[in-house]
PDB file of N, CA and C in Angstrom:
ATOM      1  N   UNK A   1      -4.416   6.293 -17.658  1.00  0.00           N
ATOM      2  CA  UNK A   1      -4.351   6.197 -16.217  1.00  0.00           C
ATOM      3  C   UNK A   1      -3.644   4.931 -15.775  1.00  0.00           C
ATOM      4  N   UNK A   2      -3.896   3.664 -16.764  1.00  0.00           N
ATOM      5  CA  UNK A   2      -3.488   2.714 -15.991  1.00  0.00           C
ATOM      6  C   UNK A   2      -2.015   2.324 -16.231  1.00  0.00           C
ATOM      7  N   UNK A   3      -1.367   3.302 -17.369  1.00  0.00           N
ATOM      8  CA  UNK A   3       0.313   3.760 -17.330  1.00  0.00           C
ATOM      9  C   UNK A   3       0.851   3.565 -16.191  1.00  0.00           C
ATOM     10  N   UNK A   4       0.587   4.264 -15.299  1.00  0.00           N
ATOM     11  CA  UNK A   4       1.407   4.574 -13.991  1.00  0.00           C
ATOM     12  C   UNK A   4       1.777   3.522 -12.791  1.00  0.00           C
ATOM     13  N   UNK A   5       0.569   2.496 -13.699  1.00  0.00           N
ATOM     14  CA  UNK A   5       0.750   0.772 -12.768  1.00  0.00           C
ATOM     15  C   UNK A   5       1.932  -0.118 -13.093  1.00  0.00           C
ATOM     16  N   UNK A   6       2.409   0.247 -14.366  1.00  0.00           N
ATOM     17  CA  UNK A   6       3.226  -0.573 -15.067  1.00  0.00           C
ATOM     18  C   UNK A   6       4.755  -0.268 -14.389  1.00  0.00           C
ATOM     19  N   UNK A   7       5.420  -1.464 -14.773  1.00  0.00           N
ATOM     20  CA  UNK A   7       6.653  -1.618 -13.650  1.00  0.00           C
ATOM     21  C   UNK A   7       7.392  -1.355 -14.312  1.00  0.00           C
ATOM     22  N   UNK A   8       7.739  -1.309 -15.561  1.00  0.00           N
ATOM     23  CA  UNK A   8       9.706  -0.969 -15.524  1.00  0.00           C
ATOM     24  C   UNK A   8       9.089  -0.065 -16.698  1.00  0.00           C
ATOM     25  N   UNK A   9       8.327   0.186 -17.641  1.00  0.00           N
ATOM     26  CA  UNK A   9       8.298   1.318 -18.364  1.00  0.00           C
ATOM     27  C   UNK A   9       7.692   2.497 -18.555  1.00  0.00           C
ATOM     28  N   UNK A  10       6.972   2.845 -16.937  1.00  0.00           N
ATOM     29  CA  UNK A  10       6.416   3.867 -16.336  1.00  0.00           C
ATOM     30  C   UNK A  10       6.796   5.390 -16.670  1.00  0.00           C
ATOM     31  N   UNK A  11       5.912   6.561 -16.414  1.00  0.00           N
ATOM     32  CA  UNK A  11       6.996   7.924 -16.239  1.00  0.00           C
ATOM     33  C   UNK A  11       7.753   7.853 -15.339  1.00  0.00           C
ATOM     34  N   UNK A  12       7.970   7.096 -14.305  1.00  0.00           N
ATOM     35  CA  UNK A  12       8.506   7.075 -12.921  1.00  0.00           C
ATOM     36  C   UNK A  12       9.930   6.789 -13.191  1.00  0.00           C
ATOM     37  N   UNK A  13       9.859   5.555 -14.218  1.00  0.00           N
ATOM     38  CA  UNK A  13      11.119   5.046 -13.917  1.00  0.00           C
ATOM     39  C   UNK A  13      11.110   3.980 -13.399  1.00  0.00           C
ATOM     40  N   UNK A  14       9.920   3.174 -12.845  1.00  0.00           N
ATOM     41  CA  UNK A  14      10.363   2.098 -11.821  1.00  0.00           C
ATOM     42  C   UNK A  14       8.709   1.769 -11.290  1.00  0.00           C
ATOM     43  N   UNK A  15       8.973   0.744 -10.713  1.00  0.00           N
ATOM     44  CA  UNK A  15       7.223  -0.048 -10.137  1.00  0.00           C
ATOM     45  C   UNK A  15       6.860   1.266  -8.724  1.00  0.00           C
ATOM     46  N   UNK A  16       5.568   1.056  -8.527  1.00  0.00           N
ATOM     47  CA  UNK A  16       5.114   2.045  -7.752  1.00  0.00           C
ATOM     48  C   UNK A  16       5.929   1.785  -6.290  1.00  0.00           C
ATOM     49  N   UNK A  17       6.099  -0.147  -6.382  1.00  0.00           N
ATOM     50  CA  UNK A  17       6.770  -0.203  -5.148  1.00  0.00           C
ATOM     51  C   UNK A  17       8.279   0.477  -4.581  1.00  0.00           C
ATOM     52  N   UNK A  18       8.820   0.211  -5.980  1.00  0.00           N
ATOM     53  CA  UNK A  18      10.383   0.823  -6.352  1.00  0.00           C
ATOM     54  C   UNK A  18      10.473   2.060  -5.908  1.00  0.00           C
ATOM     55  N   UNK A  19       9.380   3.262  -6.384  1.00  0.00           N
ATOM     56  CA  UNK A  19       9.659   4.648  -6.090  1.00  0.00           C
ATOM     57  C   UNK A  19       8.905   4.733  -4.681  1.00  0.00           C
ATOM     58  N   UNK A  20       7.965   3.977  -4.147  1.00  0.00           N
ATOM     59  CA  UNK A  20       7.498   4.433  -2.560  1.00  0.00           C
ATOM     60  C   UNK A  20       8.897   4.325  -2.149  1.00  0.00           C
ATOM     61  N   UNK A  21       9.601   3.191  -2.042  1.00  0.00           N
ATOM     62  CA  UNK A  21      10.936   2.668  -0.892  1.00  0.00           C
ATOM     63  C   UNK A  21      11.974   4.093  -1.526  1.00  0.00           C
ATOM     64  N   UNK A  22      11.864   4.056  -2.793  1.00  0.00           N
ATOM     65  CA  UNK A  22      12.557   5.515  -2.380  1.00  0.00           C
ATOM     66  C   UNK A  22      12.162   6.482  -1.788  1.00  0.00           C
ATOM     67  N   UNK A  23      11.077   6.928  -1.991  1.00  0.00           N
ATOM     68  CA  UNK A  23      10.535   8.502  -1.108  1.00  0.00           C
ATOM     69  C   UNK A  23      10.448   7.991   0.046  1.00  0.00           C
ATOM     70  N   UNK A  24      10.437   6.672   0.791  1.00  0.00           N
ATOM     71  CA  UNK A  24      10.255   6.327   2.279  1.00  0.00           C
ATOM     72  C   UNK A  24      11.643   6.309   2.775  1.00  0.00           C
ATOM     73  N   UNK A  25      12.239   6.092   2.138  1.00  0.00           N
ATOM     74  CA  UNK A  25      14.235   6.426   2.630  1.00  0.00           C
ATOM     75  C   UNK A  25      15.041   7.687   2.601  1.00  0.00           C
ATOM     76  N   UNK A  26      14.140   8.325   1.541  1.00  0.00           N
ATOM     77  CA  UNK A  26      14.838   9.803   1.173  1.00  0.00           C
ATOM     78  C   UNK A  26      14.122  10.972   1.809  1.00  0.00           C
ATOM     79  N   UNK A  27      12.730  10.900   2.155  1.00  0.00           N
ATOM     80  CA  UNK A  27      11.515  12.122   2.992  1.00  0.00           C
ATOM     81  C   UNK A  27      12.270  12.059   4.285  1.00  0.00           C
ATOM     82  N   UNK A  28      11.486  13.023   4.966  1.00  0.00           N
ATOM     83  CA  UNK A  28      11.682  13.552   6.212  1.00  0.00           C
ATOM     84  C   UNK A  28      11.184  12.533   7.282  1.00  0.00           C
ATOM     85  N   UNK A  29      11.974  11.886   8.087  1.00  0.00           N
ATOM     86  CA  UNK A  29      11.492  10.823   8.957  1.00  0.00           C
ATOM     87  C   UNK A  29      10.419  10.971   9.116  1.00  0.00           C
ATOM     88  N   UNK A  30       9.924  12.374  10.196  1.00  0.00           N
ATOM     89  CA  UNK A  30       8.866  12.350  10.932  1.00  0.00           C
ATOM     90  C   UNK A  30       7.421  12.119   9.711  1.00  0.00           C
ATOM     91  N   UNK A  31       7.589  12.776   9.294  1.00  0.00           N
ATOM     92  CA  UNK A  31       6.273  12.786   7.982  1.00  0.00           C
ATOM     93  C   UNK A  31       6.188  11.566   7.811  1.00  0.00           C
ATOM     94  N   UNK A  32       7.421  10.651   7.050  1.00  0.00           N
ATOM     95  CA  UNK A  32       7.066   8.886   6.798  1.00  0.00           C
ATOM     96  C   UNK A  32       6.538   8.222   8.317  1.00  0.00           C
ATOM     97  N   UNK A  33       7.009   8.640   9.118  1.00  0.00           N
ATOM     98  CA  UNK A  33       6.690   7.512  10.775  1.00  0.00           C
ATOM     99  C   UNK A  33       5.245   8.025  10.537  1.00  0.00           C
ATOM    100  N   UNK A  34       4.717   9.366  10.776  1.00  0.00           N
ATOM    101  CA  UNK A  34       3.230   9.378  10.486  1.00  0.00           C
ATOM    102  C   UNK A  34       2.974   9.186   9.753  1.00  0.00           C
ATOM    103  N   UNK A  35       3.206   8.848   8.150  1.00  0.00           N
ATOM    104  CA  UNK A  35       1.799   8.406   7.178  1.00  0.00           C
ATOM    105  C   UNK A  35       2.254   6.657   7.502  1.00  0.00           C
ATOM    106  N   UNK A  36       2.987   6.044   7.755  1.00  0.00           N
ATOM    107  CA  UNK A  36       3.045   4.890   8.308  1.00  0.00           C
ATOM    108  C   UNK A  36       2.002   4.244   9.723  1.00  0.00           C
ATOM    109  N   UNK A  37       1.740   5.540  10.568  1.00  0.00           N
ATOM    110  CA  UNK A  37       1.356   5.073  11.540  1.00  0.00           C
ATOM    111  C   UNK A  37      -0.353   4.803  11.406  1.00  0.00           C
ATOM    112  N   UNK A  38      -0.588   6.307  10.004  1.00  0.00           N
ATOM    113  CA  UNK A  38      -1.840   5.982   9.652  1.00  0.00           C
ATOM    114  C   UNK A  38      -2.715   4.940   9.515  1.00  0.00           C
ATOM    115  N   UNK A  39      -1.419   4.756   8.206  1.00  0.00           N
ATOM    116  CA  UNK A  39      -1.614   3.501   7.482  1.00  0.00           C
ATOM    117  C   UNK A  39      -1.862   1.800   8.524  1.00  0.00           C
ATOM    118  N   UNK A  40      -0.643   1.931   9.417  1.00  0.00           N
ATOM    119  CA  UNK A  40      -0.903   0.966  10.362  1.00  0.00           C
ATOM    120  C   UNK A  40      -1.964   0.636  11.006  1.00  0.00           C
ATOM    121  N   UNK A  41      -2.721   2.034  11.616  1.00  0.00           N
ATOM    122  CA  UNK A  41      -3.830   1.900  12.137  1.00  0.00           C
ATOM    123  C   UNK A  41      -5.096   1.510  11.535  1.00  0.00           C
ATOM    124  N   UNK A  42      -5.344   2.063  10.293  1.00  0.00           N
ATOM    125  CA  UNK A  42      -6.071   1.755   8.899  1.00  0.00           C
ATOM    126  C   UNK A  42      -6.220  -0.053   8.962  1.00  0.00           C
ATOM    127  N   UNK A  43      -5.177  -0.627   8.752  1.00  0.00           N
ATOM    128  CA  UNK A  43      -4.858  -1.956   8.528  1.00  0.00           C
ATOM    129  C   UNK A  43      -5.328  -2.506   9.990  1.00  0.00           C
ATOM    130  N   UNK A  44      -5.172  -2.113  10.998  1.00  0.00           N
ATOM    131  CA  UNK A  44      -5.446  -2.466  12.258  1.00  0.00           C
ATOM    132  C   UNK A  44      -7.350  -2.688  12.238  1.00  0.00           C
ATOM    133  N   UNK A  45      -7.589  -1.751  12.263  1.00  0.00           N
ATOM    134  CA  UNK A  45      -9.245  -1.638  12.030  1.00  0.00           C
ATOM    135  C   UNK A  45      -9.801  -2.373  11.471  1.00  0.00           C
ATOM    136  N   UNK A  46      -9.295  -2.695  10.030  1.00  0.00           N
ATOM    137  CA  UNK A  46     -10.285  -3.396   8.701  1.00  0.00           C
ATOM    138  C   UNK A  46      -9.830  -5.042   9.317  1.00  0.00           C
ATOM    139  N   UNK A  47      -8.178  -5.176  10.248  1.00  0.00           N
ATOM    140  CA  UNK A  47      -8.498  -6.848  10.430  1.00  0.00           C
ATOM    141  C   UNK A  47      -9.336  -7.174  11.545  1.00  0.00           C
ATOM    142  N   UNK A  48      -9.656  -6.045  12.552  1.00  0.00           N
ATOM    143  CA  UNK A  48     -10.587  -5.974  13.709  1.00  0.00           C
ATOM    144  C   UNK A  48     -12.064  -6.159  12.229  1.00  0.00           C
ATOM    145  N   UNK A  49     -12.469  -5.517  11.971  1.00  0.00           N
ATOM    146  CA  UNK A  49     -13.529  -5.647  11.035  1.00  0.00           C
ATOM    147  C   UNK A  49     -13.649  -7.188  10.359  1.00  0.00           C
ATOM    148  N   UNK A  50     -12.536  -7.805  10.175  1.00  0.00           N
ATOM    149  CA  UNK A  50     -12.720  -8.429   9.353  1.00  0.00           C
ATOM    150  C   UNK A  50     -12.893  -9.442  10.125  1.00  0.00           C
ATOM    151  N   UNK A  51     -12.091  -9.705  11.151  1.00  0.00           N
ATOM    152  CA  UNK A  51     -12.400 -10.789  12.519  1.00  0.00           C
ATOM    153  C   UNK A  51     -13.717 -11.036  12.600  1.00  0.00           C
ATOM    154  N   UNK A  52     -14.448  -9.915  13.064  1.00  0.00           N
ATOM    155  CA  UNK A  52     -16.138 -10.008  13.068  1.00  0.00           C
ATOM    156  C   UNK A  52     -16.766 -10.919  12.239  1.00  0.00           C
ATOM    157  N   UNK A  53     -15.580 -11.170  11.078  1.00  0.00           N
ATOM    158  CA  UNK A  53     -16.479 -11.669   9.467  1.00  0.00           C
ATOM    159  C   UNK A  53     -16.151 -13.416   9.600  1.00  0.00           C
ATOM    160  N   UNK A  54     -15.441 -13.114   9.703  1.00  0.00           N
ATOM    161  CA  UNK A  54     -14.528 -14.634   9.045  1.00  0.00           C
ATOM    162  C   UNK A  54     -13.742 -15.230  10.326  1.00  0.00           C
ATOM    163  N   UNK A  55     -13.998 -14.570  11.737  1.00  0.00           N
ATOM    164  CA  UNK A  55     -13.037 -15.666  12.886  1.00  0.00           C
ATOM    165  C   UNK A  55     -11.970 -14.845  13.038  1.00  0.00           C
ATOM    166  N   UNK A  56     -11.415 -15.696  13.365  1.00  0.00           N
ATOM    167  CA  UNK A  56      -9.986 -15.395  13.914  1.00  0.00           C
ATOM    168  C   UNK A  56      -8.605 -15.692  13.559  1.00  0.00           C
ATOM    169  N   UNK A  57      -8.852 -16.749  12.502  1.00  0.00           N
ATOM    170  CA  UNK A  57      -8.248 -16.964  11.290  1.00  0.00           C
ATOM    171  C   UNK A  57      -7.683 -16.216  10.062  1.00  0.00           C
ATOM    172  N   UNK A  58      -7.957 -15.129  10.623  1.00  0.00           N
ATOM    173  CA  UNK A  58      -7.589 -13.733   9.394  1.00  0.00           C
ATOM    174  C   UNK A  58      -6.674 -14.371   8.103  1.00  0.00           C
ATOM    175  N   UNK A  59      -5.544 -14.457   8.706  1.00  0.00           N
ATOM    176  CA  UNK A  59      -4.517 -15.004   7.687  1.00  0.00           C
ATOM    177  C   UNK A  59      -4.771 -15.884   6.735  1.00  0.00           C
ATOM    178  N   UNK A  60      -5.530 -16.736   7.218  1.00  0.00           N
ATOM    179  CA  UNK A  60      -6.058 -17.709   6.105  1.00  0.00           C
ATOM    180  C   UNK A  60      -6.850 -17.215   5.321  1.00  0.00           C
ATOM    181  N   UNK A  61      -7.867 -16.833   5.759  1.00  0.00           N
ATOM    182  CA  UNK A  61      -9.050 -15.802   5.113  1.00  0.00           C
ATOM    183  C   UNK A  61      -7.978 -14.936   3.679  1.00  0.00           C
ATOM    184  N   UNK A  62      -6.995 -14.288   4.259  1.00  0.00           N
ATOM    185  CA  UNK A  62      -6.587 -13.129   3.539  1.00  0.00           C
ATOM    186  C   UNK A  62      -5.577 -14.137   2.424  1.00  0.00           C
ATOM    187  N   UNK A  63      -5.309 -15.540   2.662  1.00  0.00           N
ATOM    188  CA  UNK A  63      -4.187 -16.068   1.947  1.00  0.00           C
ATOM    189  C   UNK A  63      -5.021 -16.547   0.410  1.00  0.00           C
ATOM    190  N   UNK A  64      -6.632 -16.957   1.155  1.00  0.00           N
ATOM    191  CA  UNK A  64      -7.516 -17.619   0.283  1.00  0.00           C
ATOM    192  C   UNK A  64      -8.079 -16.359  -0.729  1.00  0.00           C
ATOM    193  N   UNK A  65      -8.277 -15.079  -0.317  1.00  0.00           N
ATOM    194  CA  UNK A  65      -8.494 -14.108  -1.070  1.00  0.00           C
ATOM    195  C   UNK A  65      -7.492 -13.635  -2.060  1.00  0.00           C
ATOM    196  N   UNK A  66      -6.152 -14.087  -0.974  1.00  0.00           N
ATOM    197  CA  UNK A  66      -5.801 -13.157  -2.583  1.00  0.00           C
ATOM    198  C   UNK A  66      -5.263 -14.416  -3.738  1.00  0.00           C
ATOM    199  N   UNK A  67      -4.979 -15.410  -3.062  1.00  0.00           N
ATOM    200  CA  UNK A  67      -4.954 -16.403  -4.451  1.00  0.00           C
ATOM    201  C   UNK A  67      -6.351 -16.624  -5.609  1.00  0.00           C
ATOM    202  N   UNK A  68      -7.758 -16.351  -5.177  1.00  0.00           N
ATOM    203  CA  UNK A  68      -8.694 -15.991  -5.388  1.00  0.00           C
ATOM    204  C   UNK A  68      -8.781 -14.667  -6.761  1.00  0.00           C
ATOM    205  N   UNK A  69      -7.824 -13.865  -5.809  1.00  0.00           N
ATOM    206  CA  UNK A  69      -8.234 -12.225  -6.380  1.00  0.00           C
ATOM    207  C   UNK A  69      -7.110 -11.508  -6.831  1.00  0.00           C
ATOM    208  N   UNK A  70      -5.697 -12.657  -7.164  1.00  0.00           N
ATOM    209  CA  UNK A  70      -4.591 -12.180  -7.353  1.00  0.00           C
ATOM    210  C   UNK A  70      -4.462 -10.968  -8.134  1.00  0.00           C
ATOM    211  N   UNK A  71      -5.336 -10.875  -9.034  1.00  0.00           N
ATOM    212  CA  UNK A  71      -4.853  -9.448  -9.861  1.00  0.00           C
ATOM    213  C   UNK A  71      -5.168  -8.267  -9.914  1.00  0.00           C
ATOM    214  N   UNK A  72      -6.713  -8.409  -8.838  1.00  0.00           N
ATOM    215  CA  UNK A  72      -6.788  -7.146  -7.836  1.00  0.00           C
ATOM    216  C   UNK A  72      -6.034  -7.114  -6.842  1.00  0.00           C
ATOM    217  N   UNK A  73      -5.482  -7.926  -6.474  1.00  0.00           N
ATOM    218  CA  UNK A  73      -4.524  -7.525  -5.264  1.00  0.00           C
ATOM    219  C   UNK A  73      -3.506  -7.089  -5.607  1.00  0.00           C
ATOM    220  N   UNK A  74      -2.829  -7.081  -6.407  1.00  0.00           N
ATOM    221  CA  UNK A  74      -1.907  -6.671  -7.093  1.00  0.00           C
ATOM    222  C   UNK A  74      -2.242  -5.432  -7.399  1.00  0.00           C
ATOM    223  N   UNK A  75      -3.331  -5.101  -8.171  1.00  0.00           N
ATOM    224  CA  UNK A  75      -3.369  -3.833  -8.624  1.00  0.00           C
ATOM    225  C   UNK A  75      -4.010  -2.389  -7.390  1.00  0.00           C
ATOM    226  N   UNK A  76      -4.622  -3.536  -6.496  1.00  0.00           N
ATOM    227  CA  UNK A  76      -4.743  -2.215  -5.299  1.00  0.00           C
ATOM    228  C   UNK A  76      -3.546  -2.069  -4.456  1.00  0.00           C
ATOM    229  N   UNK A  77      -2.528  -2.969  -4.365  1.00  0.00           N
ATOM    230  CA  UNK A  77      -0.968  -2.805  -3.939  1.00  0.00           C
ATOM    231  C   UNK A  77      -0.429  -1.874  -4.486  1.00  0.00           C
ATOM    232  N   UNK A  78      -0.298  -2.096  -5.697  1.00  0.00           N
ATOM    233  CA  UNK A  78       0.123  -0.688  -6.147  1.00  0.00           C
ATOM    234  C   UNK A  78      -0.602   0.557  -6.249  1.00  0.00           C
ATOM    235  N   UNK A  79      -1.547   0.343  -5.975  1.00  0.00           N
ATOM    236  CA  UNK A  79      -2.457   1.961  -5.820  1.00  0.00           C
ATOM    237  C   UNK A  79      -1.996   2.575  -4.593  1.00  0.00           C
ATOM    238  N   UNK A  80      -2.134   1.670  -3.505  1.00  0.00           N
ATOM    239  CA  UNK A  80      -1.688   2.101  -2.155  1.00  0.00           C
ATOM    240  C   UNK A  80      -0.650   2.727  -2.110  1.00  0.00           C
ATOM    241  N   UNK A  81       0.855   1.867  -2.520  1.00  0.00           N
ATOM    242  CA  UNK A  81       2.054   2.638  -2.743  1.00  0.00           C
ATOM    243  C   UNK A  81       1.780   3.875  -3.231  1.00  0.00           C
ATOM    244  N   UNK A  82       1.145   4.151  -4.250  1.00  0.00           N
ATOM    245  CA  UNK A  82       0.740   5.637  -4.906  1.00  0.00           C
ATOM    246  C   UNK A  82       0.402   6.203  -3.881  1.00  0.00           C
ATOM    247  N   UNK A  83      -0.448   5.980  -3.515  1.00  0.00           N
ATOM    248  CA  UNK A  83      -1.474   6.604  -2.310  1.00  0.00           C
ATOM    249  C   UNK A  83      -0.534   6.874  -1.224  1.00  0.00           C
ATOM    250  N   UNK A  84       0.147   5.805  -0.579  1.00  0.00           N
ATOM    251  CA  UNK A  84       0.870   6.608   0.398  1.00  0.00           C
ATOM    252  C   UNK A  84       2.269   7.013  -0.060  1.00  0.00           C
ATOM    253  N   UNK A  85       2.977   7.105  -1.001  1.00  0.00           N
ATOM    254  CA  UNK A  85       3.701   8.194  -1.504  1.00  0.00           C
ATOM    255  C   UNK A  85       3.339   9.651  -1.894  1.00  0.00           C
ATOM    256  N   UNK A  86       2.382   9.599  -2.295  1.00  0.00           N
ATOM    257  CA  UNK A  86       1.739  10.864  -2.571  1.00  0.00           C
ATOM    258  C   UNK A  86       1.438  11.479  -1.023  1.00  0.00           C
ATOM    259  N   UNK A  87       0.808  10.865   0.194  1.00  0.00           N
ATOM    260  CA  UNK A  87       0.628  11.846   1.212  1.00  0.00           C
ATOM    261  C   UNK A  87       2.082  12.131   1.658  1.00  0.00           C
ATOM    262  N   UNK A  88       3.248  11.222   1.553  1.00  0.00           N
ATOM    263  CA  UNK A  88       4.215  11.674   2.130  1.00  0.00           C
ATOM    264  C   UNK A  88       4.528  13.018   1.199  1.00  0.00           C
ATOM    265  N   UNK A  89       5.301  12.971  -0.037  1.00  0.00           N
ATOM    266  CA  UNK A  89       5.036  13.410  -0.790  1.00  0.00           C
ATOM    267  C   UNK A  89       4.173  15.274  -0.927  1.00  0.00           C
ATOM    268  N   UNK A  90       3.439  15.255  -0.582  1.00  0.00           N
ATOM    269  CA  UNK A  90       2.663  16.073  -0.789  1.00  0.00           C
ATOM    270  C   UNK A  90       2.849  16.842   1.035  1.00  0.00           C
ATOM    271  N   UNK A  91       3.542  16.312   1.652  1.00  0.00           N
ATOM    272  CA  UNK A  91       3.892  16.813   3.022  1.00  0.00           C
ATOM    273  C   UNK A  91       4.905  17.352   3.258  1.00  0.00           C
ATOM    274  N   UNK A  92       5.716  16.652   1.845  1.00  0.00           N
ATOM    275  CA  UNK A  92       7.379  17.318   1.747  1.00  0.00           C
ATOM    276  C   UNK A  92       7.731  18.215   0.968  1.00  0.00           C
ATOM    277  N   UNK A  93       6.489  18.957   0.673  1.00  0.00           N
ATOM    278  CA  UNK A  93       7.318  20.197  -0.153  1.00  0.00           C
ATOM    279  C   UNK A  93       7.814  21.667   0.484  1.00  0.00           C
TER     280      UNK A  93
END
């Protein structure tokens, strides 16, 4: 499973980030503007959530986490790319 994380000697061909920016340039606009807008809103929520937590300072909060948590952050970055390639993806057939 954890094959598909790896960057240049993947089945893909390329890092998860590499093949999202392709399927986000090559899919059908409208499908990418919506799983984008999802996604936007998603991200919108959890920093409203997270405000509640930590202030208003988000950025800092999020700069101190991921130097903290660099290699989960990394590895849920690339899950995401998966994740939202696959809904585009799975919209474009």
């Amino acid at each position: 499973m954890y094959g598909i994380f790896e960057d240049e000697d993947d089945i893909f061909m390329g890092s998860p980030k590499s093949k999202f920016m392709d399927v986000v340039f090559n899919a059908n606009n409208d499908i990418v503007r919506q799983e984008l807008e999802i996604f936007i809103d998603k991200v919108a929520a959890m920093e409203l959530m997270l405000a509640g937590h930590v202030g208003d300072d988000i950025d800092k909060e999020v700069r101190k986490f991921t130097i903290s948590n660099q290699s989960d952050v990394d590895t849920k970055a690339k899950s995401l790319y998966v994740e939202l390639m696959g809904a585009v993806l799975s919209q474009s057939e």
